[in-house]
N, C-alpha and C. Protein backbone atom coordinates (compact mmCIF):
# COMPACT_ATOMS: atom_id res chain seq x y z
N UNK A 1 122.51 122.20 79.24
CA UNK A 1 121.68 122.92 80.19
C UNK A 1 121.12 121.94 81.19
N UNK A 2 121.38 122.69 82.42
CA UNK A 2 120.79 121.49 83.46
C UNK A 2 119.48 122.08 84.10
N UNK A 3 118.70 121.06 84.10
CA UNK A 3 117.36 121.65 84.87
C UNK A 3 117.19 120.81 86.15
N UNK A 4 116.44 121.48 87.05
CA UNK A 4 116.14 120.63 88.31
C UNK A 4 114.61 120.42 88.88
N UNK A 5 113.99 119.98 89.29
CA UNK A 5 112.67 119.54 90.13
C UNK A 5 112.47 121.35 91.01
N UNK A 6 113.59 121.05 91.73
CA UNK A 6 113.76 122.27 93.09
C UNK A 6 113.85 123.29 92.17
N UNK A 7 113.47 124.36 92.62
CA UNK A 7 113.23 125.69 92.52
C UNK A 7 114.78 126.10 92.85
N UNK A 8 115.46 127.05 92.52
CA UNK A 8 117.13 127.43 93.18
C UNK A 8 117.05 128.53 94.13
N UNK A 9 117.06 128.68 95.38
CA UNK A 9 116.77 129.18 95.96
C UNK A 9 117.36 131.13 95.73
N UNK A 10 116.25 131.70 96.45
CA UNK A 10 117.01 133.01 95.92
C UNK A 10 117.94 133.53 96.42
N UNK A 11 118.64 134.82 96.01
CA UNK A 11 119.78 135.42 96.11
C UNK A 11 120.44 135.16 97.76
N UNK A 12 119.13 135.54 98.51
CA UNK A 12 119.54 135.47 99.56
C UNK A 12 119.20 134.43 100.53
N UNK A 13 119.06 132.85 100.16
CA UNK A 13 119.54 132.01 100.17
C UNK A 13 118.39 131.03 100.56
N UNK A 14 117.00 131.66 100.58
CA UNK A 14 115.67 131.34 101.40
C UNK A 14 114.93 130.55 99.85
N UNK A 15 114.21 130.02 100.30
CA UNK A 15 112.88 129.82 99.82
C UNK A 15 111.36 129.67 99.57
N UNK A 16 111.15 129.74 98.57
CA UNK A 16 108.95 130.26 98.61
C UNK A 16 108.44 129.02 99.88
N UNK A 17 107.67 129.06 100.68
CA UNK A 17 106.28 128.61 101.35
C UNK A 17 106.56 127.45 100.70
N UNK A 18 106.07 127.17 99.74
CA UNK A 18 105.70 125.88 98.67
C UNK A 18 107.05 124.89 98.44
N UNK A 19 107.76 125.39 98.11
CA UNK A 19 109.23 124.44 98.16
C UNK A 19 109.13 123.90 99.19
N UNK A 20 109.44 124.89 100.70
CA UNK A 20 109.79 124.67 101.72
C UNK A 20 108.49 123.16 102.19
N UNK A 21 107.32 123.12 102.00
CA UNK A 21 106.58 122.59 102.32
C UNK A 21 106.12 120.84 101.45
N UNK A 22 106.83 121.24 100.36
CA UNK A 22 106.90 120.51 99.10
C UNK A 22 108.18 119.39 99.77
N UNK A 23 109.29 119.59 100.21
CA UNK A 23 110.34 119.40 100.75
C UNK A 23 110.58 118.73 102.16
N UNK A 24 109.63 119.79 102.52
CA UNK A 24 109.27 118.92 104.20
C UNK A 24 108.50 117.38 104.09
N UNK A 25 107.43 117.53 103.29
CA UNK A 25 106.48 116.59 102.83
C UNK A 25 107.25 115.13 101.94
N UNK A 26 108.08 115.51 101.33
CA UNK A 26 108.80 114.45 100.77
C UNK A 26 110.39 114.04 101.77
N UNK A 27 110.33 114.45 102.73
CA UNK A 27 111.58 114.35 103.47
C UNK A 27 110.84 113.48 104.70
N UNK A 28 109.27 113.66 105.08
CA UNK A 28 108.67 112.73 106.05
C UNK A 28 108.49 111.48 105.20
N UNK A 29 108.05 111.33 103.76
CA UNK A 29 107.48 110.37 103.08
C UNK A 29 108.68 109.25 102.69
N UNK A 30 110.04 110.10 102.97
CA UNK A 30 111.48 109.20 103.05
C UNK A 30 111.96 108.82 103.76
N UNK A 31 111.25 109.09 105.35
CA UNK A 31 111.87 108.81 106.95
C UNK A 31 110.73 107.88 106.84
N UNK A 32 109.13 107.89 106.43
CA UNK A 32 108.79 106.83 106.62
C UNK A 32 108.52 105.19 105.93
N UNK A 33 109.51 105.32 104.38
CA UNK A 33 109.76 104.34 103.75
C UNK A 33 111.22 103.89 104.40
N UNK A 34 111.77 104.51 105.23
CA UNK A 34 113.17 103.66 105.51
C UNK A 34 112.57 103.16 107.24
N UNK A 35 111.84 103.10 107.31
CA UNK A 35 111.28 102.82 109.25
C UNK A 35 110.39 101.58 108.31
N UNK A 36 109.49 101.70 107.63
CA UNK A 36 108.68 100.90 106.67
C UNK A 36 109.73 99.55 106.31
N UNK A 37 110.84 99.90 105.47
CA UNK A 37 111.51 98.89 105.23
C UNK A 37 112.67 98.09 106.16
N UNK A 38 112.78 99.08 107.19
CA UNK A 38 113.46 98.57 108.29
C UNK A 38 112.22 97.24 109.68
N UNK A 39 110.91 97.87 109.29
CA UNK A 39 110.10 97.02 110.49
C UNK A 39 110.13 95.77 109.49
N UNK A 40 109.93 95.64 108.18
CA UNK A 40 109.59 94.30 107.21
C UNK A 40 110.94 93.69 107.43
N UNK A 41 112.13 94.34 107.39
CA UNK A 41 113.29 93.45 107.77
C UNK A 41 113.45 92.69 108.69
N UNK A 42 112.53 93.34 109.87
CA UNK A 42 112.94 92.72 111.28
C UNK A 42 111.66 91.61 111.37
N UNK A 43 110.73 91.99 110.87
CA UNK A 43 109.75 90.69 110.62
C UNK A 43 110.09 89.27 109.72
N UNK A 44 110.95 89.59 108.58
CA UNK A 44 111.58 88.83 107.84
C UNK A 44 112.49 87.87 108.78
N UNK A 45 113.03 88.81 109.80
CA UNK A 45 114.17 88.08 110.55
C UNK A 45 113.49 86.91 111.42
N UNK A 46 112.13 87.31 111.90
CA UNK A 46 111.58 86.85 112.85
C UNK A 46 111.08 85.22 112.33
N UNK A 47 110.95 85.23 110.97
CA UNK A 47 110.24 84.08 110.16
C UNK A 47 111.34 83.20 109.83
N UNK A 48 112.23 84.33 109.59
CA UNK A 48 113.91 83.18 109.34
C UNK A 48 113.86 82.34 110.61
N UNK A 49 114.14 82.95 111.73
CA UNK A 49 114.56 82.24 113.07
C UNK A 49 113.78 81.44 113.42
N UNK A 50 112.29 81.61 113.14
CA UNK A 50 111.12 80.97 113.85
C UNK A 50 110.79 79.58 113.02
N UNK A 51 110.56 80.21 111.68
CA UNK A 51 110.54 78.71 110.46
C UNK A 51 111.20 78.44 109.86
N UNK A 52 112.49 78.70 110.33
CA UNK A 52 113.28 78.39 108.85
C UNK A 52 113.67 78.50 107.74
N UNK A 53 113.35 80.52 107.80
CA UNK A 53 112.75 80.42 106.02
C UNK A 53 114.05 81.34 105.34
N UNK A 54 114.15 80.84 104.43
CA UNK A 54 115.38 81.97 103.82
C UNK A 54 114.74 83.29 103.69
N UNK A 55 115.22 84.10 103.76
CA UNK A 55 114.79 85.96 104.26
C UNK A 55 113.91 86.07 102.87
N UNK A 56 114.27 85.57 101.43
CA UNK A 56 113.59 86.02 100.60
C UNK A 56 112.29 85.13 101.08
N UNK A 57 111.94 83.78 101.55
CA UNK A 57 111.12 83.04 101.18
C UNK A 57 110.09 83.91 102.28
N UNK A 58 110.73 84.32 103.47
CA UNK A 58 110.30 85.17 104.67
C UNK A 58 109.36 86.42 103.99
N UNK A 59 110.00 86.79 103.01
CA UNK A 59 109.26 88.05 102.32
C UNK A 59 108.34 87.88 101.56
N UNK A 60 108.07 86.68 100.69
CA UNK A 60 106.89 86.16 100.13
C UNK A 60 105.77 85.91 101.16
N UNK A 61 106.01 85.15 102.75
CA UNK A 61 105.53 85.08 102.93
C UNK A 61 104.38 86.24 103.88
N UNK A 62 105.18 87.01 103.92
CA UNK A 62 104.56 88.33 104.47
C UNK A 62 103.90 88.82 103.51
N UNK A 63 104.50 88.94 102.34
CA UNK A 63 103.60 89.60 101.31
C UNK A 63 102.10 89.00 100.66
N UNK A 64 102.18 87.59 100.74
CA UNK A 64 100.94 86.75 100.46
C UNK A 64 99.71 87.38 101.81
N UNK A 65 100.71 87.26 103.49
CA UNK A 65 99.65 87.47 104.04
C UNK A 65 98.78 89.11 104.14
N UNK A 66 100.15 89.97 103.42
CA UNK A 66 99.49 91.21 103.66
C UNK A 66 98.45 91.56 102.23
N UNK A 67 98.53 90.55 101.00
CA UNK A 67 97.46 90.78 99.98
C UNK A 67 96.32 89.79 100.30
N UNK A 68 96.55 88.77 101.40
CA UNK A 68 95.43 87.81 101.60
C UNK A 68 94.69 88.63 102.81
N UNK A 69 95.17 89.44 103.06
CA UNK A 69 94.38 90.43 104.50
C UNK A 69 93.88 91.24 104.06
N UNK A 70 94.32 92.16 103.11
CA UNK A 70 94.15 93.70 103.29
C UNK A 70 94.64 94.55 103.88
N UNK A 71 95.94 93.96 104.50
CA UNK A 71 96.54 94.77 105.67
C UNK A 71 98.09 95.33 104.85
N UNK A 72 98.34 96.60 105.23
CA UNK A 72 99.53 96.92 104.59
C UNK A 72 100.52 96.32 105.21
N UNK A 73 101.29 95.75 104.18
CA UNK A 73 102.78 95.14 104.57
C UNK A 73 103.56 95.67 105.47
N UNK A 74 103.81 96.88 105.94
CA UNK A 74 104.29 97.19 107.17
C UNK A 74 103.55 96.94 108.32
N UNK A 75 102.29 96.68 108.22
CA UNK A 75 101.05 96.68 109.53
C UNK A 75 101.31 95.07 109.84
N UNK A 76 101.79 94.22 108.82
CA UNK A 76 101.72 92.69 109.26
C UNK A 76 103.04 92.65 109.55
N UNK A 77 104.02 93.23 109.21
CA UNK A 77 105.21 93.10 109.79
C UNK A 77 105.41 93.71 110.89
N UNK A 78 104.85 94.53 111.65
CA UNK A 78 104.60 95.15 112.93
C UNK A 78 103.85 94.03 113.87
N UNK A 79 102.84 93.44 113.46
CA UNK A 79 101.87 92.48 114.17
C UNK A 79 103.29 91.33 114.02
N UNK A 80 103.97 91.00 113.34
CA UNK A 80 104.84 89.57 113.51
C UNK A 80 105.62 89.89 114.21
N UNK A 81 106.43 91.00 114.45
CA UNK A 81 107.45 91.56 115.68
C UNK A 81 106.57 91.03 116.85
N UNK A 82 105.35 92.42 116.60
CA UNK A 82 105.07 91.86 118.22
C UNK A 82 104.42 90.64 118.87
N UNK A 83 104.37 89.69 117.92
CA UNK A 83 104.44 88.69 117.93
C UNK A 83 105.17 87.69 118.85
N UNK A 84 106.49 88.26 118.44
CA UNK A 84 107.57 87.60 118.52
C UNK A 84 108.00 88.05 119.89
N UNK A 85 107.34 89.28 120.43
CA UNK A 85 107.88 89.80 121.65
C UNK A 85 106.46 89.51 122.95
N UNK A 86 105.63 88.47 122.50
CA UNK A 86 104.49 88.21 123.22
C UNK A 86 103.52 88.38 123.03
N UNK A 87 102.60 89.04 121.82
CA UNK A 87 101.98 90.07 121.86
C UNK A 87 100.93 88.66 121.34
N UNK A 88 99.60 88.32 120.60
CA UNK A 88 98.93 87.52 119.94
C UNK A 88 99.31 88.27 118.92
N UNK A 89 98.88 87.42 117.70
CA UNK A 89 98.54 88.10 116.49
C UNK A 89 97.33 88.10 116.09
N UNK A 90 97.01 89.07 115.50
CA UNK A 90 95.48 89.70 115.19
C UNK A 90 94.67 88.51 114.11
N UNK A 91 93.85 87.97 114.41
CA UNK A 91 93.27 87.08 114.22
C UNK A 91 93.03 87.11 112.71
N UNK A 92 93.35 87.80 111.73
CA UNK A 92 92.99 87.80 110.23
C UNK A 92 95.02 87.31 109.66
N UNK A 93 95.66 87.96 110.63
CA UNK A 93 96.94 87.70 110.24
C UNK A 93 97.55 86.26 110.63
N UNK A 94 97.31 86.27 112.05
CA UNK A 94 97.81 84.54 112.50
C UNK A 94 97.08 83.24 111.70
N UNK A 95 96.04 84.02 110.50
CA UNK A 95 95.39 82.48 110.03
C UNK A 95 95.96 82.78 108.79
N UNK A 96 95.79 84.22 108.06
CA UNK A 96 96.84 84.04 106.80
C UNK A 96 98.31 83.48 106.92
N UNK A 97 99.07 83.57 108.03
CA UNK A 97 100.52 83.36 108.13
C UNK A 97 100.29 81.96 108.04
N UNK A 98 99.62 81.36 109.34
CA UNK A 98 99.84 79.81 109.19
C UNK A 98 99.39 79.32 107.61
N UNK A 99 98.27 79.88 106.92
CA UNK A 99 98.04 79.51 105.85
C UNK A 99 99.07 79.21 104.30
N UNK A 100 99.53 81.00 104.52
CA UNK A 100 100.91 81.27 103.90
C UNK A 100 102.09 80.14 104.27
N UNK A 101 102.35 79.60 105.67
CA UNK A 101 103.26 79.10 106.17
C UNK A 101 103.05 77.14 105.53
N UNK A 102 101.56 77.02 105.10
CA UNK A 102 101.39 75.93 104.83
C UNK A 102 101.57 75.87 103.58
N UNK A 103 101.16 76.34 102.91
CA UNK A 103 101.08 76.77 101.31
C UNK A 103 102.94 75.97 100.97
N UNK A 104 103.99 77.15 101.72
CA UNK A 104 104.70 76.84 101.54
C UNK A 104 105.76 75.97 101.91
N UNK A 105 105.66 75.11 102.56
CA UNK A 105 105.87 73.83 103.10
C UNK A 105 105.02 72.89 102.20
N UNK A 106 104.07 72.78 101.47
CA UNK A 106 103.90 72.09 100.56
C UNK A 106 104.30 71.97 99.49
N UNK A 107 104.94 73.51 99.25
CA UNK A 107 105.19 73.54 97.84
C UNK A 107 106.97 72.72 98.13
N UNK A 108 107.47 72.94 99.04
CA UNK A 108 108.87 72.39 99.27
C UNK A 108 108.37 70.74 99.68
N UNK A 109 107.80 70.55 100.09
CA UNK A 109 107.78 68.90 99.97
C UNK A 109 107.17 68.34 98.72
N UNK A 110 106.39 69.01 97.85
CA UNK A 110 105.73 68.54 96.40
C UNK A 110 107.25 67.93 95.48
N UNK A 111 106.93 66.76 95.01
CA UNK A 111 108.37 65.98 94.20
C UNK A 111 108.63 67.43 92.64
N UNK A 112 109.62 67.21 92.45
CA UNK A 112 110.27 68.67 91.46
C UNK A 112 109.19 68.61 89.99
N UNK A 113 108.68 69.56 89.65
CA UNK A 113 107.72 69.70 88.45
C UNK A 113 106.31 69.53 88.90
N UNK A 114 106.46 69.27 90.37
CA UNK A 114 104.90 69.59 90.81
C UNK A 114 104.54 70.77 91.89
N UNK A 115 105.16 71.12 92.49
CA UNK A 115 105.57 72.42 92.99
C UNK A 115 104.62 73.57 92.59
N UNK A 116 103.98 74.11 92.83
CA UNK A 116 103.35 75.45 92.34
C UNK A 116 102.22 76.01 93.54
């Protein structure tokens, strides 16, 4: 027996208010995790090109600055685009990044077993 989440729509091919709205609501919340993970990509890209950083190391470092801010990880990867296209960066983010950006440049010059 197979069961589903969705309701099966009826005979004549419609569905209740609530599906329909249930549906709409999770179909915006999936257009805006793929725009979400598409702006962090392009910020990732921006840190590769700019410092050097391998895309994963790029993603740590966004993520340090968006838990050292308070700022959601798409909001600092939006501020590093526009960054990158002229813009300043917002004064809580341009001191976590360089911070983030120092952090890790130390940890790559620290001799092996001292690193952390």
């Amino acid at each position: 027996m197979t069961t589903s989440r969705v309701p099966r729509p009826s005979p004549d091919g419609t569905r209740d208010d609530a599906t329909n709205a249930r549906l709409e609501q999770e179909n915006a919340q999936l257009r805006h995790a793929v725009n979400s993970h598409a702006t962090v990509d392009q910020a990732i890209g921006v840190l590769t090109a700019v410092h050097r950083l391998a895309s994963a190391a790029g993603f740590e470092v966004l993520r340090e600055v968006s838990q050292h801010t308070n700022i959601k990880l798409h909001t600092v990867a939006e501020a590093v685009i526009a960054w990158a296209l002229g813009q300043p960066l917002p004064e809580p983010v341009g001191r976590e990044l360089d911070a983030a950006l120092g952090r890790r440049s130390r940890r790559q010059d620290a001799p092996q077993g001292e690193a952390g």
